[in-house]
Protein backbone atom coordinates (compact mmCIF):
# COMPACT_ATOMS: atom_id res chain seq x y z
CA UNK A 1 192.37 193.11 97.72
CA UNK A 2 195.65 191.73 97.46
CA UNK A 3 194.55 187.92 96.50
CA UNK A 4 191.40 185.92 95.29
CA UNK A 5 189.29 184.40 97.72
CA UNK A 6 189.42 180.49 98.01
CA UNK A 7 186.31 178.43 97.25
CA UNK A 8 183.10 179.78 95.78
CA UNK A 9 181.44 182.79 97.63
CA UNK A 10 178.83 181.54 99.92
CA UNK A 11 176.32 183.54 101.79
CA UNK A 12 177.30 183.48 105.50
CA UNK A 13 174.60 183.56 108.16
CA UNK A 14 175.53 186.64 109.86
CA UNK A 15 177.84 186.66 112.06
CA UNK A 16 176.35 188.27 115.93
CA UNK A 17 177.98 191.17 117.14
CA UNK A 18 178.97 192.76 120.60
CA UNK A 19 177.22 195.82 120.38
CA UNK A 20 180.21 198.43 120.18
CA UNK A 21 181.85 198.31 116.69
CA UNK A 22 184.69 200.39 115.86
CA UNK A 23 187.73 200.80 113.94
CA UNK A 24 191.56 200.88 115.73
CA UNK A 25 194.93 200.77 114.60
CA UNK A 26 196.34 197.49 113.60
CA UNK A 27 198.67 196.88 116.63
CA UNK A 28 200.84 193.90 117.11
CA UNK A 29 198.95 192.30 119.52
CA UNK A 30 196.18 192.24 116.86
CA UNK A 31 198.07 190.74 113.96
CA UNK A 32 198.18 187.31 114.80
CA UNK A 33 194.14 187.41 114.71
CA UNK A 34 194.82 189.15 110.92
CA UNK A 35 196.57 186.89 109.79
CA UNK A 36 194.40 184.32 110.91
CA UNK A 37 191.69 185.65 108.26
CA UNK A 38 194.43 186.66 105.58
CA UNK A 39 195.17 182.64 106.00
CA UNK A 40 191.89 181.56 105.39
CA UNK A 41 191.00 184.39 102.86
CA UNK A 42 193.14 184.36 100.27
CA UNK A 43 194.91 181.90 98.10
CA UNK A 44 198.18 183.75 98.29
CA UNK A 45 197.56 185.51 101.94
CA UNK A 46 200.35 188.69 103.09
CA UNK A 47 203.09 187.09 105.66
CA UNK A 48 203.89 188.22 109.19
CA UNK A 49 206.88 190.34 107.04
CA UNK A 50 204.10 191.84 104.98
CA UNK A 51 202.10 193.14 107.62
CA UNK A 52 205.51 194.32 110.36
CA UNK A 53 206.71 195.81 107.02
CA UNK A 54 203.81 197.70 106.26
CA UNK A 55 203.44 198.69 109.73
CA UNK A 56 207.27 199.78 110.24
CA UNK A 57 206.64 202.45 107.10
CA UNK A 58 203.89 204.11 109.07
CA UNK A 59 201.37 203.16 106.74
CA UNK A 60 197.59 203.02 107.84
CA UNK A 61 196.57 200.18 109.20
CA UNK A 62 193.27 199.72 110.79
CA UNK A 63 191.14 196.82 112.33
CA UNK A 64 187.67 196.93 112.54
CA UNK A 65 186.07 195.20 115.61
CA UNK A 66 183.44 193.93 117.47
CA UNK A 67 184.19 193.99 120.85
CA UNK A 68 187.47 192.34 120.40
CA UNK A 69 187.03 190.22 117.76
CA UNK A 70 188.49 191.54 114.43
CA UNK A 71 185.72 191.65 111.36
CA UNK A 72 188.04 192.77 108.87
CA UNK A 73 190.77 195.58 108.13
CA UNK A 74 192.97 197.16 105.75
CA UNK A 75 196.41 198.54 104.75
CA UNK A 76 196.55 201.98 102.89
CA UNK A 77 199.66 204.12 101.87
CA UNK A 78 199.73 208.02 101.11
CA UNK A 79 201.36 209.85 98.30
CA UNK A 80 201.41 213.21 97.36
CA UNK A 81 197.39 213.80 96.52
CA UNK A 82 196.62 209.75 96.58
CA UNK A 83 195.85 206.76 98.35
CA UNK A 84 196.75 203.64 97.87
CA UNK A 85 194.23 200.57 99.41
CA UNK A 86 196.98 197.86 99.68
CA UNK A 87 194.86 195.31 101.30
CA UNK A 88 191.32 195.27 102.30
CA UNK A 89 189.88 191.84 104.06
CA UNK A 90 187.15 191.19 105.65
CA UNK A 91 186.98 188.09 107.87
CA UNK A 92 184.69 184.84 105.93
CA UNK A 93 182.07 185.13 108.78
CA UNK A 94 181.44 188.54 108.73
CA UNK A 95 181.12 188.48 104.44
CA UNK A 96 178.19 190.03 102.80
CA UNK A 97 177.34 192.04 105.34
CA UNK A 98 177.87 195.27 104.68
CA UNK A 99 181.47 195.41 106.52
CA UNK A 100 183.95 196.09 103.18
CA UNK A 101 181.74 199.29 102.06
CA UNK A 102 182.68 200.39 106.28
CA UNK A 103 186.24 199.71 105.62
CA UNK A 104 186.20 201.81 102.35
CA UNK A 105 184.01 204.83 104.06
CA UNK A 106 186.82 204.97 106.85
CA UNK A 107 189.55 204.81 104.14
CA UNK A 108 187.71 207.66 102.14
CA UNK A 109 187.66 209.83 105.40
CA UNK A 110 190.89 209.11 106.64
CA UNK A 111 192.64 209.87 102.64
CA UNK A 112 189.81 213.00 102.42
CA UNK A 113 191.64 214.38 105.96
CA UNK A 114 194.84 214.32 104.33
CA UNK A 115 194.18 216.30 101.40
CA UNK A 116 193.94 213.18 99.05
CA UNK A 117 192.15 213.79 96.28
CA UNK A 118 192.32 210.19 94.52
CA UNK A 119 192.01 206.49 95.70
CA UNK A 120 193.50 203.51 93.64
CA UNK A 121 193.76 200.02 94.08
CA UNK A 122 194.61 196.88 92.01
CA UNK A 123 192.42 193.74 91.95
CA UNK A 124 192.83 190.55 90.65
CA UNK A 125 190.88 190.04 87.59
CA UNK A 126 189.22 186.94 88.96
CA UNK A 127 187.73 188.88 91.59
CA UNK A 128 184.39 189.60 90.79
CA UNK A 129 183.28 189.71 94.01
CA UNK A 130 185.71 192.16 94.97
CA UNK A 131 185.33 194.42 91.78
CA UNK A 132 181.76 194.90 92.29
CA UNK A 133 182.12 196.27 96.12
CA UNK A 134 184.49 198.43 94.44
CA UNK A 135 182.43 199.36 91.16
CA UNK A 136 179.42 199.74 93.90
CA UNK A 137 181.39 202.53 96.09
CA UNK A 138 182.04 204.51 92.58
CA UNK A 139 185.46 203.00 91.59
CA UNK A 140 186.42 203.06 87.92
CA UNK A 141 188.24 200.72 85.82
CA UNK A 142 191.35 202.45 84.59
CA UNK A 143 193.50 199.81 83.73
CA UNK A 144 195.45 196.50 83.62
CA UNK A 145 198.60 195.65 85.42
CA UNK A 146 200.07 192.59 83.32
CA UNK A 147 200.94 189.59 85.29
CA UNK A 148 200.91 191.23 88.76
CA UNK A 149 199.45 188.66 91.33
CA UNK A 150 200.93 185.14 92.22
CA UNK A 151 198.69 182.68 90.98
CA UNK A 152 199.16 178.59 90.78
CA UNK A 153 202.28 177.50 90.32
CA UNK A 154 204.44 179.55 88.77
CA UNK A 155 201.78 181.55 86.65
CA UNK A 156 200.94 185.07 87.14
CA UNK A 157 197.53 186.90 87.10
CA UNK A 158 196.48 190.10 85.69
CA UNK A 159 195.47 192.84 88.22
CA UNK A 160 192.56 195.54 87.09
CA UNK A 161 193.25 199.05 88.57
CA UNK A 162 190.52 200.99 89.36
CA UNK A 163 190.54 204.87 91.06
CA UNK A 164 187.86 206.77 92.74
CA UNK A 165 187.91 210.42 92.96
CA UNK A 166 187.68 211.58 96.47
């Protein structure tokens, strides 16, 4: 997750659902709906730029929805044997249900189908919401990236890396 979520975590009353789910690629037609939730997720959300740059590399990019509306999604780059999760958000009134471990599964499969072999992310080290979802799908802590994320101000937070072997 690329920022730390604003305000306390608060159980959401879940959220009802169309009854077709399913993931798509992020398209731009979708992305102002995105970054509607990246807005209202984070403390230091990804821009428009972010996302068109992200997209104009050919990275994967998927949406997951319900019916139409978007319940969360996530940015992930290949390398030679790895993936990289760049972003993974899932929108405040869809939270706690379940929707992040989908995300992940779909990012496992779509790495595993590309002969990667490892997953890796960085997380802020504030998180702790978003480090156990991670630490609950079998990521490891494998390290610290020193001043990594924007934080208040002009101060910089740390960023735990964690891996999962696929």
């Amino acid at each position: 997750m690329n920022a730390r979520l604003q305000g306390p975590a608060a159980p959401q009353a879940p959220h009802a659902l169309p009854p077709e789910v399913r993931l798509a690629p992020l398209s731009l037609e979708r992305l102002d709906a995105v970054l509607a939730i990246e807005n209202v997720a984070y403390s230091h959300p990804w821009s428009r730029g972010n996302f068109m740059d992200t997209l104009a590399a050919g990275y994967q990019a998927q949406v997951l929805l319900g019916g139409d509306e978007v319940i969360g999604y996530y940015v992930a780059m290949l390398g030679v044997d790895e993936a990289h999760l760049l972003n993974l958000t899932v929108a405040p009134a869809f939270q706690q249900q379940g929707w992040a471990r989908v995300l992940l599964d779909a990012l496992g499969l779509w790495a595993r189908a590309r002969g990667a072999q490892w997953l890796w992310l960085e997380v802020r080290v504030s998180n702790l919401r978003a480090q156990k979802i991670y630490a609950a799908h079998g990521f490891q802590r494998v390290g610290v990236r020193k001043r990594y994320y924007p934080a208040a101000g002009s101060t910089r937070e740390d960023a735990l890396v964690m891996s999962l072997r696929l």
